[in-house]
Structures are given as C-alpha cells and as structure tokens.
Protein backbone atom coordinates (compact mmCIF):
# COMPACT_ATOMS: atom_id res chain seq x y z
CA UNK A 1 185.89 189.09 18.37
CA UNK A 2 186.85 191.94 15.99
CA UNK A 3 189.28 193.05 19.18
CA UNK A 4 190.59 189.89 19.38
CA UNK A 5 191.63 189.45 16.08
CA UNK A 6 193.48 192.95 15.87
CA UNK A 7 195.54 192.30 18.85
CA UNK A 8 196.41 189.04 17.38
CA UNK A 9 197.30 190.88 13.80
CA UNK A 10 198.50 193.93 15.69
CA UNK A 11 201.28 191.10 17.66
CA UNK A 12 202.01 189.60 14.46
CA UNK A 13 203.32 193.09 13.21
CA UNK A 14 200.33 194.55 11.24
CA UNK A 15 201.10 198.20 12.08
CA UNK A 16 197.50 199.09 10.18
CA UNK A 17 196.22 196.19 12.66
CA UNK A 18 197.53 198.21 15.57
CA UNK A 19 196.11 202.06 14.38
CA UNK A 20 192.61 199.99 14.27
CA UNK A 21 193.43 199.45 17.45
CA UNK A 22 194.48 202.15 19.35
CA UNK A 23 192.70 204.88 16.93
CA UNK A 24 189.52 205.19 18.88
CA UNK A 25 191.41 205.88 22.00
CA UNK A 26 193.80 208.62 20.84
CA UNK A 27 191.76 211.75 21.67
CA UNK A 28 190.66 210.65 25.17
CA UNK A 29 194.24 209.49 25.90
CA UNK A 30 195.26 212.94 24.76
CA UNK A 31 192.65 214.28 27.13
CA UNK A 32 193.60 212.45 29.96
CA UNK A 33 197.43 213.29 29.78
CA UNK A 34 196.69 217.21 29.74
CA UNK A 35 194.63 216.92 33.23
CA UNK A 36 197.31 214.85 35.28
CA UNK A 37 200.29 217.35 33.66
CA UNK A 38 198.29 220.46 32.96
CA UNK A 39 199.92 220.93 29.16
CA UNK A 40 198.86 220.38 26.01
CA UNK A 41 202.26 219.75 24.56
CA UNK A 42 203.94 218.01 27.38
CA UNK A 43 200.61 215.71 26.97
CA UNK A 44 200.64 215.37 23.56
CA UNK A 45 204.79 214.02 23.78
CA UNK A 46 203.67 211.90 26.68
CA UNK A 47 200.40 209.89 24.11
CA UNK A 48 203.05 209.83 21.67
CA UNK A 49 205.47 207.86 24.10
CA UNK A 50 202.22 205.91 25.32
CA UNK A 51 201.64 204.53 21.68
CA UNK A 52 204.81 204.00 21.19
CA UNK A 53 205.09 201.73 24.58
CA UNK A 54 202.10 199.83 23.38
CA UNK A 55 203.45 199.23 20.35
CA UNK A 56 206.30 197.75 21.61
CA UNK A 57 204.72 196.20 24.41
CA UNK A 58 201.70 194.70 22.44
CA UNK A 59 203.47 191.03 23.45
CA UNK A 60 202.33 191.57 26.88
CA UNK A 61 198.82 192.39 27.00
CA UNK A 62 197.36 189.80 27.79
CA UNK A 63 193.61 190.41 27.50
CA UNK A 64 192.71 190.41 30.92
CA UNK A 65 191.61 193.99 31.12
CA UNK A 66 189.97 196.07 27.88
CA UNK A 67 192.63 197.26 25.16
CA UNK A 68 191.05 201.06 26.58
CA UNK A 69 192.15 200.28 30.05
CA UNK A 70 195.54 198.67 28.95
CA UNK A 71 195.99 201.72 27.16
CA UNK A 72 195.53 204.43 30.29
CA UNK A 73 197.50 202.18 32.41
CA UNK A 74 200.52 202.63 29.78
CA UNK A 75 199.15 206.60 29.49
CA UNK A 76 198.96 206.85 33.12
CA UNK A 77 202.25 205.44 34.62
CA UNK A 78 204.10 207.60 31.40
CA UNK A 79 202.54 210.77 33.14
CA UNK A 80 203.58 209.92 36.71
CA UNK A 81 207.59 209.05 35.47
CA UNK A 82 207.15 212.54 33.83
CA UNK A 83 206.15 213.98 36.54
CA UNK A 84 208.72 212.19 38.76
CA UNK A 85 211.41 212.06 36.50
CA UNK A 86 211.63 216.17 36.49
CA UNK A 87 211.04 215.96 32.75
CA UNK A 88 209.06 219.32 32.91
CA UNK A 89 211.36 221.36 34.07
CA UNK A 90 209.85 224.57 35.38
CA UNK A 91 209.38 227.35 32.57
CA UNK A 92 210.55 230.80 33.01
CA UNK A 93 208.18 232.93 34.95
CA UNK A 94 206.71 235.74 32.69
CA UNK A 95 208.14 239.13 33.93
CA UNK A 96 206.97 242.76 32.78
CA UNK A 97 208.40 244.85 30.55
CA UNK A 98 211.41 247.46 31.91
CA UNK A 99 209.36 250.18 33.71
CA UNK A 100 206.71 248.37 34.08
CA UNK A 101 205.40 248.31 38.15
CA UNK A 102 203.01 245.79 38.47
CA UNK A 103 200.43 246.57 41.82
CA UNK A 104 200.53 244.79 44.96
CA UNK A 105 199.10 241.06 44.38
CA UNK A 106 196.49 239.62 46.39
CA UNK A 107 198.31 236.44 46.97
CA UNK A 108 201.27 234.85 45.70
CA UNK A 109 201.63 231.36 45.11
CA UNK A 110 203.83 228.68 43.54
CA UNK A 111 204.78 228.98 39.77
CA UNK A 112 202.83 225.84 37.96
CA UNK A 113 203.07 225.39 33.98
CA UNK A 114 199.37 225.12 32.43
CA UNK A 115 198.27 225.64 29.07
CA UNK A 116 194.95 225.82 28.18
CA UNK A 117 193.22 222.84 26.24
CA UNK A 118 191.87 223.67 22.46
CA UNK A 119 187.85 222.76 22.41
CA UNK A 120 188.49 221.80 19.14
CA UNK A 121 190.29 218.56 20.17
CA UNK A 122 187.35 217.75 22.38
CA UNK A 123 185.32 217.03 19.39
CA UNK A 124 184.91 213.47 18.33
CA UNK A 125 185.58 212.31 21.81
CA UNK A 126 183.61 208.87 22.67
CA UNK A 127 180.31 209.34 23.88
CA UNK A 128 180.80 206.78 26.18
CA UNK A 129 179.40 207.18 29.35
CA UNK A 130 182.28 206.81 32.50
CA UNK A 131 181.74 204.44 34.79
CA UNK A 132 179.58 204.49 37.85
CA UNK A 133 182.18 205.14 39.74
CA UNK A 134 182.85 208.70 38.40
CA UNK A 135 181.63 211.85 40.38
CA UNK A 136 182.57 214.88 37.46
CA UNK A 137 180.79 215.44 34.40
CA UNK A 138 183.87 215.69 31.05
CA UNK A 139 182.77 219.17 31.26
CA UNK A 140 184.02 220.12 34.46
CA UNK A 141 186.76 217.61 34.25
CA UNK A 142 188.04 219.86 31.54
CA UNK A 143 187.53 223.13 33.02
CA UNK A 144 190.69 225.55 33.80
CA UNK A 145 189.48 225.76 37.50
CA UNK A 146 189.69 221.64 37.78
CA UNK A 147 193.05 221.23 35.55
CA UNK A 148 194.35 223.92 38.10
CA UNK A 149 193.40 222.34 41.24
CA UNK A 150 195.19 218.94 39.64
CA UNK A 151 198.20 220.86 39.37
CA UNK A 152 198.72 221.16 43.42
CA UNK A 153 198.00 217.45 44.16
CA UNK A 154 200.59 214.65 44.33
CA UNK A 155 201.41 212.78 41.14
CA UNK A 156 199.98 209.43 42.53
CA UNK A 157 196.39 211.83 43.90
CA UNK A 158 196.12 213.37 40.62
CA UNK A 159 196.26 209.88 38.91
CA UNK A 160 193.75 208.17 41.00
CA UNK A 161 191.75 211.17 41.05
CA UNK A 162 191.08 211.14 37.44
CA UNK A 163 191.00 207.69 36.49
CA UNK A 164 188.18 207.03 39.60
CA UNK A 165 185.99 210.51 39.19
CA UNK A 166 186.83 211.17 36.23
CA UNK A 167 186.57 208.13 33.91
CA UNK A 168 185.04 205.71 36.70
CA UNK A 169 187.36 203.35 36.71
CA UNK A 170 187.06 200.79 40.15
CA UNK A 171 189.26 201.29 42.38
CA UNK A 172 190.40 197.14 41.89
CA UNK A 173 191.46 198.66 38.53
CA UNK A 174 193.03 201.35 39.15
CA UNK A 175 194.71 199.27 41.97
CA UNK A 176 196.01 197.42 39.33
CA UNK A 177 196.85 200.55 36.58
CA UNK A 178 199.26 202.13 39.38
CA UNK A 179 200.47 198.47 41.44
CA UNK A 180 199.00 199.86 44.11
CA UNK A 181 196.65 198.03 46.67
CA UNK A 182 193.07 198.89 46.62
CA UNK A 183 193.33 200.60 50.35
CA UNK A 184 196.04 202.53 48.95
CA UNK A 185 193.47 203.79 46.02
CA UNK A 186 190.91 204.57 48.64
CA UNK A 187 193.59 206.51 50.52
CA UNK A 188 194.71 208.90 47.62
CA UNK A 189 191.40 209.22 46.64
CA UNK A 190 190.05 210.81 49.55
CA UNK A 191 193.06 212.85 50.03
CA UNK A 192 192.64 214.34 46.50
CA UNK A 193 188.89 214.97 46.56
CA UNK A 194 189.49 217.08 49.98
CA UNK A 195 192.44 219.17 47.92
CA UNK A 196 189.91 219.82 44.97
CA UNK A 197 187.96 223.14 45.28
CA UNK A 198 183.46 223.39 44.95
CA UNK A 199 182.67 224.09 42.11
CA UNK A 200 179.48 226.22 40.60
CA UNK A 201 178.45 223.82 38.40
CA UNK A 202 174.35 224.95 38.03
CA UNK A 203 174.92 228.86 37.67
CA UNK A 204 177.40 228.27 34.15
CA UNK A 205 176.08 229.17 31.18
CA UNK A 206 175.86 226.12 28.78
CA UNK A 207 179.26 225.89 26.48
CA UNK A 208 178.30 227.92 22.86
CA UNK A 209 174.56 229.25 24.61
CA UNK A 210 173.41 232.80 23.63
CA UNK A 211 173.82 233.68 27.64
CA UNK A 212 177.63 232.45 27.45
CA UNK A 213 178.12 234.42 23.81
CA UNK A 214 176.43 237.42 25.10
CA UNK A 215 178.41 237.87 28.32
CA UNK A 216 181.81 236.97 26.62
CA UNK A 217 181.34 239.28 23.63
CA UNK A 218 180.57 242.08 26.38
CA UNK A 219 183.46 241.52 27.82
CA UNK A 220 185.89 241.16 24.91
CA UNK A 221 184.22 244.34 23.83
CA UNK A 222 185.41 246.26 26.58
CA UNK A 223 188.74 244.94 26.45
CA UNK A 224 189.09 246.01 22.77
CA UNK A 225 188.41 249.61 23.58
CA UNK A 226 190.33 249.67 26.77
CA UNK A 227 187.15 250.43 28.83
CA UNK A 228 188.43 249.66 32.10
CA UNK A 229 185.15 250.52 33.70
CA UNK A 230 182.73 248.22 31.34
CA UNK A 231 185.39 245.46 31.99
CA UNK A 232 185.29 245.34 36.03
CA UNK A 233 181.57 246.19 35.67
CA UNK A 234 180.87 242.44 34.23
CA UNK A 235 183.31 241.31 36.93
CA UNK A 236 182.25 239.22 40.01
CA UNK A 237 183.03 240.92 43.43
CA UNK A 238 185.75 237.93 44.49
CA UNK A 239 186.50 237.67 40.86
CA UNK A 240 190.38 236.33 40.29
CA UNK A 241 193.14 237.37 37.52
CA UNK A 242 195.44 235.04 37.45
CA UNK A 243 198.50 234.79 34.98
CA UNK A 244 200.26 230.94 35.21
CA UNK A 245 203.20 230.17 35.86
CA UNK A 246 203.17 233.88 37.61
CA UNK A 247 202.90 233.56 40.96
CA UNK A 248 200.93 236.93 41.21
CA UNK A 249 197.32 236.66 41.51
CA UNK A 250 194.96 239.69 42.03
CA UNK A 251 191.19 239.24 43.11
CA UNK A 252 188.35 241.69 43.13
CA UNK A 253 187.03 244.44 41.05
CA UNK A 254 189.59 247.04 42.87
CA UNK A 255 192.37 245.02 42.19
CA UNK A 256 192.16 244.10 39.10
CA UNK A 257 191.27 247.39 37.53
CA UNK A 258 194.55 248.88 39.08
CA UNK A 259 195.86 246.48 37.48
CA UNK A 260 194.31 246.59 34.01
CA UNK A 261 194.97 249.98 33.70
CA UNK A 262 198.90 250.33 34.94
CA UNK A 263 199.87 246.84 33.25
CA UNK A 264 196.81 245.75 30.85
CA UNK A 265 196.85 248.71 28.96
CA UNK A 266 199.97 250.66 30.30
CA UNK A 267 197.66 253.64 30.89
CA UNK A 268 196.27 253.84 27.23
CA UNK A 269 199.33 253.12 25.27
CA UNK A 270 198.57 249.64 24.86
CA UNK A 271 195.29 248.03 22.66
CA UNK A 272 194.36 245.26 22.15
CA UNK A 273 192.63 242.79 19.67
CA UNK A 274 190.83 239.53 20.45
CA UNK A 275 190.21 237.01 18.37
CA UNK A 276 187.41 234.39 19.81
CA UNK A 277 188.52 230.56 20.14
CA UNK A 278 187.04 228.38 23.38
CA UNK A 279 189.19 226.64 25.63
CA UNK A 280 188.58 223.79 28.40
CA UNK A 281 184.98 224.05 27.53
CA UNK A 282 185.20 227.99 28.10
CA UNK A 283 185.29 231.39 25.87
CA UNK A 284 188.61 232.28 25.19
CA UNK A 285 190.62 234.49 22.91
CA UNK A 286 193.89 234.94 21.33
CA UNK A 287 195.14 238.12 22.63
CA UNK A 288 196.93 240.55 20.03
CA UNK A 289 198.61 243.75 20.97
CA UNK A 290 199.99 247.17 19.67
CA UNK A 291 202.10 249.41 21.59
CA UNK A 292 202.31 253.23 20.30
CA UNK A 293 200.00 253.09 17.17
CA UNK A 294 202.30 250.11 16.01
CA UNK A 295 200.29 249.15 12.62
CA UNK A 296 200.93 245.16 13.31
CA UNK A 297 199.10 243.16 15.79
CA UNK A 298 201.56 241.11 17.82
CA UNK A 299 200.57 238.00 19.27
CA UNK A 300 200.34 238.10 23.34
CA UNK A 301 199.46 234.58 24.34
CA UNK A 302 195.44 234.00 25.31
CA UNK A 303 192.64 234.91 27.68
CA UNK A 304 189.80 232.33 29.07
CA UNK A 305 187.58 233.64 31.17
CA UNK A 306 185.29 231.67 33.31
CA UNK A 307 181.46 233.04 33.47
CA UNK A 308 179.25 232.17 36.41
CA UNK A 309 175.67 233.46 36.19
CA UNK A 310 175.84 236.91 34.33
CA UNK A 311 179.11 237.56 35.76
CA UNK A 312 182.74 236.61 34.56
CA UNK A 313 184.27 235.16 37.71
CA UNK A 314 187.68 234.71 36.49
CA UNK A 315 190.19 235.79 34.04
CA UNK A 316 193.22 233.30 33.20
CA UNK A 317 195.91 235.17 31.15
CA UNK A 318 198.82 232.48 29.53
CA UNK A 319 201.44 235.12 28.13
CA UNK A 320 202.96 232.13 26.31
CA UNK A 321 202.51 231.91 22.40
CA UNK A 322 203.52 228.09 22.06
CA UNK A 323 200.23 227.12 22.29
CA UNK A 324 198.39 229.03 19.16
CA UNK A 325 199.28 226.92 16.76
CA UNK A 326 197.16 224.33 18.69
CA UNK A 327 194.05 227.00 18.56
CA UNK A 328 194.97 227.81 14.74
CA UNK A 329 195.74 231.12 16.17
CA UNK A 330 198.55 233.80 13.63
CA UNK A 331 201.49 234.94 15.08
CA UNK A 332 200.54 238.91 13.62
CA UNK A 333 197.67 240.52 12.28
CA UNK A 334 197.54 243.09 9.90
C-alpha cells in the first residue's frame, strides 16, 4: 500500500515521492551495473541514466512487476546499449616507462577495462535474500575473479547471467527484463555458466578474519621493503599477476619474481608504500611509489590480491588512479 501510494505521488510529480521510491534500490543497482560493465564509473553514469529513465518513464510502469524489478529492467537494458552502443571506448593500454623491458608474459590476452569495486559501497546493501533461482553467494558475485570472467561473455550472457545466478530472478522475468523468450533465457544461461571459471569458494579466508589480515599484512610487508623473496614465498605455485587492460599476464612464482624485480621495483630503485583499503570483498591497497629517494609518495593506481588457503593466489595490479577517489585514497603522501 505504502508502494502504491508513492508511485501514484511519484506520477503526479512528487520528486521526494520518487527518492522514497527508488532510494532503497540505489546501491544494489549500483552493484549490479559494475558486474555486467566491469567499472565503477562507467556503472555509476549508467544508475545515474537508469534513475533518470525511471523518472521520466514513471507513466509507464504499470505495476505488474515489483518497482525493484522495474528498476533492473531499466538498469539492465541501459548496460547492454552501453555495451552495444561502443560507449566505452577502449582505454589506453598501460605501457612501461622508457627503458623499461618488461619479461616474457605467460599469456597474452585481450585488453578489457575493469576497475575494482570499493567495499565500502557494499555496506548498507539489502539483506535480502536472492531468489531461489540464484546459484552465487553476493560474495563471490563481487569478487575480481567473477567480474573478470563477466568481462569475456556476450552482453546479452552477462545480463542473464547475473540477473538469474546472481539475484534469482526466473527466467519468465528475465524473459521479460531483456524481450527475450524464456528458451532464449535458458539458452544464454547455459552458455554463460560454461564460460564462467570454478571457483575456490571453501579454502577463502572470511572477508576482515584474522587469517585474511594476517596473510595480507605479510604480504604488503614484503612489498614495502622490496623483499622479492618473502613476496613469491606467500605466492601459490600457479599463482597469476595480472595488470587490466594489459594484455600481459605472468603466472607462477618464477615468473612473477622476474618480474617484480626488473619492473616492480626496477632492481631496487623503486619503493613502495601501501596503504590498506578492501576491494570486491578482497584486501587491497593503494599503491604509492618513489623513484630515486624522491621524498613524495606518488600515487600508482591499486593492488587486490586474492588469498586462497594460506596462500595469495593472485595479484591484480590497476595502474589507473581514477578510481581513488572512490576508495578515499590521496593523490601524494608525504
């Protein structure tokens, strides 16, 4: 009833009315933008367009489905044009500095732009439970590893994928959402789960436990005194660096020490600073760096590593610095 009659002030032009209404959803809408396009900005301009849309489109709802799934239906289609529409035009791939040889990669892939996801606007989301139909907890829905593999599927898989494991949405809605037909759903569905890696769900430590906050403070440890050794030592065996949108990726303990020590650290000239944050339900840090006994502490983009057991299993370096402010992160430290 109280729904009812805020969609009915809400049409009538009670913008307070229509913040009532759509309030509750914001953070979860925000959430659900950054898995289908893998930014934080580009989802945060595509909830903005979404409220927006509803705001002008308020007319049309005509109460057949919840206001929450009117709203992802707006959220979702304004991800796919996005995505369609080229709107995220590829970002320039990082390069190293003149004189800098980077080692022999592993593998190289295709560029993708990802940002990682501030825990700090995970807070406050609904407790709601998904619906039945979902198959991943919000935890792993959030993690870098998932958000990654979303980034290789399909606009339309990536859509379905989320809305059905994800938030549990039947596939007659989602049908609906996306004007699809339900075999259609079904279709993308499986096509998506079979492009999604395992994960390790049962051997990660628990977000903010003293097994997590012991393991990452090792770690950031050794990075602050450019201990190469300590570093790879708390490093799985298959263990991957990878460095988005740079197409070089380097796995195992061999690999990525070469690499630590002729690009990380630029044999010993470079040091750096960490300051702790937690992304996608992860540690993370804001990276800070000085070059030749530089007294200021440059910003270098951010670090979230991915623990499994007593072991970090992955490090995911962004170089980009657009995204501190979003972490609360300074440009320079003193």
């Amino acid at each position: 009833m109280v729904t009812d009659q805020l969609v009915s002030r809400a049409m009538a032009g009670d913008d307070e009315a229509f913040r009532a209404l759509v309030e509750p959803h914001r953070r979860e809408l925000h959430v659900h933008c950054y898995r289908i396009l893998g930014s934080v900005q580009d989802a945060e301009d595509v909830l903005q367009e979404t409220l927006v849309a509803a705001w002008r489109g308020l007319s049309g709802y005509e109460g057949r489905a919840s206001v929450r799934a009117w709203l992802y239906r707006i959220a979702t289609n304004r991800c796919l044009n996005a995505l369609r529409d080229g709107q995220r035009r590829p970002k320039p791939v990082p390069t190293f500095a003149a004189g800098v040889l980077a080692p022999e990669p592993t593998r190289t892939v295709d560029p993708i732009w990802l940002q990682p996801f501030p825990d700090a606007l995970l807070e406050g989301l609904p407790d709601a439970a998904p619906g039945p139909e979902a198959r991943y907890e919000r935890r792993e829905a959030i993690s870098l590893a998932f958000v990654t593999a979303m980034q290789s599927l399909p606009p339309r898989q990536r859509a379905v994928l989320v809305l059905r494991d994800v938030l549990g949405f039947r596939a007659a809605e989602v049908a609906d959402m996306l004007n699809l037909t339900e075999d259609a759903v079904t279709s993308a569905l499986k096509r998506a789960r079979a492009g999604l890696p395992d994960t390790d769900r049962d051997r990660t430590p628990l977000p903010g436990s003293a097994q997590e906050r012991a393991l990452a403070g090792r770690f950031a440890d050794a990075v602050e005194r450019g201990d190469v050794e300590a570093m790879v030592a708390l490093l799985t065996e298959d263990a991957w660096l990878t460095m988005p949108p740079a197409p070089m990726q380097y796995q195992g303990v061999a690999a990525i020490a070469v690499f630590m020590r002729d690009v990380g650290f630029r044999q010993g000239t470079r040091r750096y600073r960490l300051l702790p944050t937690a992304a996608n339900g992860q540690p993370a840090y804001g990276c800070y760096i000085s070059d030749y006994e530089d007294p200021v502490w440059h910003a270098h983009g951010m670090l979230v590593v991915t623990l499994v057991g007593d072991r970090v299993s992955a490090m995911t370096r962004f170089i980009d610095n657009s995204v501190l402010p979003y972490f609360a992160l300074p440009r320079t430290m003193h």
